[in-house]
Protein backbone atom coordinates (compact mmCIF):
# COMPACT_ATOMS: atom_id res chain seq x y z
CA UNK A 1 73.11 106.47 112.68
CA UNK A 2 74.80 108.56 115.30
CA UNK A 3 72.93 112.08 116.14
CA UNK A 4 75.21 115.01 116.39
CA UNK A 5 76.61 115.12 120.09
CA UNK A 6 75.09 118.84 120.81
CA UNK A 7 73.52 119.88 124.00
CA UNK A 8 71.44 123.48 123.68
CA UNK A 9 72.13 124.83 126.89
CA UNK A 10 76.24 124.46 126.30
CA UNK A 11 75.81 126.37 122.71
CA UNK A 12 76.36 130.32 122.78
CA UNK A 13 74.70 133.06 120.38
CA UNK A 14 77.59 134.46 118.00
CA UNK A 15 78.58 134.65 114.00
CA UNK A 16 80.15 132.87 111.41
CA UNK A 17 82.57 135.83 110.76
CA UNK A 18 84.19 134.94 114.31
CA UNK A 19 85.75 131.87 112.41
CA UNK A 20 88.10 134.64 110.92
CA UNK A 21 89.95 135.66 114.49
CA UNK A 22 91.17 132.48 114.80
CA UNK A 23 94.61 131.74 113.00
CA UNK A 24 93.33 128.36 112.84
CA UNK A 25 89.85 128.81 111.21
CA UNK A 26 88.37 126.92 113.74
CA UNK A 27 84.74 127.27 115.37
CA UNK A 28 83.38 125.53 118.87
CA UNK A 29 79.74 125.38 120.77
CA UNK A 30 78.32 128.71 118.73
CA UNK A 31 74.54 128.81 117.47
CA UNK A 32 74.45 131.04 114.39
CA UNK A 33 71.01 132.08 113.00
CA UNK A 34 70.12 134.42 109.79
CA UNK A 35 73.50 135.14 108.55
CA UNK A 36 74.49 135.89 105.16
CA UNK A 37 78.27 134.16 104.61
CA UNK A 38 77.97 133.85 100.65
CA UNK A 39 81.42 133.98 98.75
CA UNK A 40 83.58 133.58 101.38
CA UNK A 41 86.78 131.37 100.74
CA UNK A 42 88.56 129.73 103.73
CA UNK A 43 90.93 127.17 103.56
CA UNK A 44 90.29 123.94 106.05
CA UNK A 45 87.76 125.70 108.33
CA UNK A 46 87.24 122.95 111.17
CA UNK A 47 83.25 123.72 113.26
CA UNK A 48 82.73 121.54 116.18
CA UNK A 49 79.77 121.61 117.95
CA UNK A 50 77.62 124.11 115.82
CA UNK A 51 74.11 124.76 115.09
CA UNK A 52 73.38 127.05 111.77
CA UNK A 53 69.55 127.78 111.10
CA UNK A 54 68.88 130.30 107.95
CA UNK A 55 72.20 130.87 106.92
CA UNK A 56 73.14 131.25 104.08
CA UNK A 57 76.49 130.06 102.36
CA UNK A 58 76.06 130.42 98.88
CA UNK A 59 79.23 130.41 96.40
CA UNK A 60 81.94 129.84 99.18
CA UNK A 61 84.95 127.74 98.73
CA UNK A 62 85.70 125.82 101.89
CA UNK A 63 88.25 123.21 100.89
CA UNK A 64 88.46 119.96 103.75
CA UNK A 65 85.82 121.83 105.36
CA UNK A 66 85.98 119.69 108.63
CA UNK A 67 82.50 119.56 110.49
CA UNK A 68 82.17 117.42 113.61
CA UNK A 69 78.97 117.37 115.53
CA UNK A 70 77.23 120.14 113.52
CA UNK A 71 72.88 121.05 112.68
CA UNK A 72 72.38 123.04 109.50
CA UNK A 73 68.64 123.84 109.48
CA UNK A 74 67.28 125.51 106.19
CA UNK A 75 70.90 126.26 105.16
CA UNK A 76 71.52 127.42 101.44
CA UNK A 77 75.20 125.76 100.19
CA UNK A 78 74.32 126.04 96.63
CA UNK A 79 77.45 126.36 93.89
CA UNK A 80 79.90 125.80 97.29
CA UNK A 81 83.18 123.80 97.02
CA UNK A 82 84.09 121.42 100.05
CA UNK A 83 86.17 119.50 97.81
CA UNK A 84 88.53 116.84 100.73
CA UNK A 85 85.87 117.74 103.20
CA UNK A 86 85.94 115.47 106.51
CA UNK A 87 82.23 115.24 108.18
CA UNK A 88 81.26 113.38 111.06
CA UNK A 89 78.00 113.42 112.89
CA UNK A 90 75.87 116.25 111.16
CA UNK A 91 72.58 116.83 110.16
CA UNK A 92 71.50 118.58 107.04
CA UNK A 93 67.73 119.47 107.34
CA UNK A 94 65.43 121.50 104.35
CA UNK A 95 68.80 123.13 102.72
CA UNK A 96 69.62 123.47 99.58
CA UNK A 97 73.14 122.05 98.34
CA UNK A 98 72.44 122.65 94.63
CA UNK A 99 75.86 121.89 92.64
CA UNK A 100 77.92 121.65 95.73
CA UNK A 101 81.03 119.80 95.31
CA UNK A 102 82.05 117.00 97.64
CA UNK A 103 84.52 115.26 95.15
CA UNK A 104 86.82 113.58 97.17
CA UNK A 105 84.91 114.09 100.56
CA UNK A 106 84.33 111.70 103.80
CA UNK A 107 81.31 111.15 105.18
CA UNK A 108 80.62 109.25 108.27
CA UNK A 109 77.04 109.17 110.36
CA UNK A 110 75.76 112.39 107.41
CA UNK A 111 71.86 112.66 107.43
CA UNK A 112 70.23 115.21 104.87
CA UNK A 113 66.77 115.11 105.25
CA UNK A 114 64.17 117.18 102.78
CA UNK A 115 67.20 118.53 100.88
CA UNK A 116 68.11 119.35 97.83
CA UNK A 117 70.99 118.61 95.90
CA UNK A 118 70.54 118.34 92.23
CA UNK A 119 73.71 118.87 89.83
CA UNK A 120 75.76 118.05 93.30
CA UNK A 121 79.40 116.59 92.95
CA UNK A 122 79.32 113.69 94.93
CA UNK A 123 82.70 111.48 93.26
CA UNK A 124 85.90 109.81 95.14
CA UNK A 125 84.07 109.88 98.27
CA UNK A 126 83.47 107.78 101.16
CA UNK A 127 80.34 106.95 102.72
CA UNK A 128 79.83 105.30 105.82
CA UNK A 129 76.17 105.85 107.55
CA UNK A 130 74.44 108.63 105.57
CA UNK A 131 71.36 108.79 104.99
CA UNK A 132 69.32 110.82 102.13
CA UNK A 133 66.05 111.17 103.54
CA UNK A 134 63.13 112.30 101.23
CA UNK A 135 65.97 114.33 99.18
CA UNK A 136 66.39 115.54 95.42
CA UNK A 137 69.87 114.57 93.57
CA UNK A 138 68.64 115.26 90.08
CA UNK A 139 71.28 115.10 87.36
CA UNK A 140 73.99 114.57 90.50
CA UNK A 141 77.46 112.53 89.67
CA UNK A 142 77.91 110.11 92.28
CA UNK A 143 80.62 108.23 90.86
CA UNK A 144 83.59 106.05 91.73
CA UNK A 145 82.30 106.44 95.77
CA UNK A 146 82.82 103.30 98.02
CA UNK A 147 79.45 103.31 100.16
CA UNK A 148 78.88 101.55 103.34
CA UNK A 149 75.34 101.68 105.01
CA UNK A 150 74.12 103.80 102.74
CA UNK A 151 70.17 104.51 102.85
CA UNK A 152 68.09 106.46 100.22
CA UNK A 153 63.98 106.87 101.64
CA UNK A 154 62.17 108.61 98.89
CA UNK A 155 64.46 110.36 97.33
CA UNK A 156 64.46 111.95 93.81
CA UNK A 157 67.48 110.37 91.61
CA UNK A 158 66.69 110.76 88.51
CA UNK A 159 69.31 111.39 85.71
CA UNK A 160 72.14 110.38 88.80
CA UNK A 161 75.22 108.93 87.72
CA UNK A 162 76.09 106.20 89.74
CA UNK A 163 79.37 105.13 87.44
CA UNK A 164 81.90 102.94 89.21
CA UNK A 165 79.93 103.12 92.27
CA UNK A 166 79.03 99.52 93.82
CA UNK A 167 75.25 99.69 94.33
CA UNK A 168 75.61 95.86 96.07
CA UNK A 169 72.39 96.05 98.94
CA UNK A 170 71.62 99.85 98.53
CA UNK A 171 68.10 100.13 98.44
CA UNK A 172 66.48 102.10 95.57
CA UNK A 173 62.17 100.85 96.10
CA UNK A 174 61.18 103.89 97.84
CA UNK A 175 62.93 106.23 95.22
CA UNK A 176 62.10 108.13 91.87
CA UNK A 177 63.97 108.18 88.90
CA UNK A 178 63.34 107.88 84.87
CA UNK A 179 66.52 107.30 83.89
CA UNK A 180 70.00 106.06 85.92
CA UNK A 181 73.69 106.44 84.52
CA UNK A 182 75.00 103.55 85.53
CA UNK A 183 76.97 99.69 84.29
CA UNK A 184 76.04 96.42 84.58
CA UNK A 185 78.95 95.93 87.41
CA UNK A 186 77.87 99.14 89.75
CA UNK A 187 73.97 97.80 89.37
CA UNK A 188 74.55 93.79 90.82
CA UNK A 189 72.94 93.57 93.85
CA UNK A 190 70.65 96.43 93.73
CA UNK A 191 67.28 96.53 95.19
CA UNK A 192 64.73 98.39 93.34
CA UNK A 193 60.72 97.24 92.83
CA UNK A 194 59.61 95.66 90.22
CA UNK A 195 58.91 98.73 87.73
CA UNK A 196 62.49 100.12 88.19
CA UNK A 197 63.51 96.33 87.77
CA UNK A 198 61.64 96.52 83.93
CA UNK A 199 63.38 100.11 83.22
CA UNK A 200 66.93 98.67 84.75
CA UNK A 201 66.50 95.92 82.10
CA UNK A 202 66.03 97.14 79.24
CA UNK A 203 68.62 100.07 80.05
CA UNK A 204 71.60 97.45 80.96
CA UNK A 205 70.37 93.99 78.99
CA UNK A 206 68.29 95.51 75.91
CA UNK A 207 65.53 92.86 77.79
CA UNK A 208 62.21 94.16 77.29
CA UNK A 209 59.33 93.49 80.28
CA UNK A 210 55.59 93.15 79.20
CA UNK A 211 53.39 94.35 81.78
């Protein structure tokens, strides 16, 4: 896992809003704290170098949002559309991404950590080194992705559907879930612990496990 390539001391105090003087939407090296940005809708806004700490983004529509080395500290994204987003090297820390759609997103070197993204739209994407660290994705589609390096850490999946996604060496023990949507073909090669390995069974084979 890569860390975002920001230095503090090169980062300048300014707004979100100043994404709008720029005919190309674009955004370098600002820090932006306590902001209120809900319902916006921008077309291919491209931040480089950006830290965001209480902001919140509720409700916007940012389609191929493109984030490159970029900290979102207690963020609120919930209901936003990044559908064809491009993301490389951020960190997602305690926000909230409730419903946020990502359908047909990249995501390379992503780390959310103590997030939450329940209901999210996570389908036709690519991962490749993300990380969902102590997270909630209740009810989430994750569908039809192609993962690579993929990492969940006690993270809350229950009721995710993981349909056409290849689960081959993604690591499930630490999780929680009661129930998966998921085939025979997207669960080979799992790892889960034993209990998830009795509920898995039954779910996919009809086999029951005595205790």
């Amino acid at each position: 896992m890569q860390d975002p390539r920001i230095i503090p001391a090169e980062l300048t105090t300014g707004a979100f809003f100043d994404i709008l003087a720029d005919e190309d939407h674009s955004l370098s090296y600002i820090q932006v704290s306590e902001e209120d940005v809900s319902h916006q809708h921008i077309d291919h806004p491209m931040l480089d170098h950006m830290h965001f700490e209480n902001v919140r983004f509720t409700a916007s529509q940012f389609e191929r949002l493109d984030l490159t080395d970029a900290v979102f500290i207690n963020c609120d994204f919930s209901n936003c559309q990044f559908e064809k987003a491009s993301w490389l090297r951020v960190q997602f820390k305690d926000c909230k991404l409730v419903g946020v759609d990502l359908n047909e997103a990249a995501l390379n070197n992503v780390a959310f950590d103590h997030c939450q993204l329940d209901l999210a739209m996570l389908c036709d994407m690519r991962f490749k080194t993300v990380t969902f660290d102590h997270c909630r994705l209740n009810g989430a589609s994750f569908m039809n992705n192609r993962l690579t390096t993929v990492k969940f850490n006690e993270t809350n999946l229950d009721q995710v559907a993981f349909n056409d996604t290849a689960l081959k060496n993604i690591d499930l023990s630490t999780c929680q879930f009661e129930r998966l949507e998921l085939d025979t073909a997207a669960a080979r090669g799992m790892i889960v612990n034993i209990d998830q390995a009795a509920y898995l069974a039954a779910a996919l084979n009809g086999i029951k496990v005595k205790p």
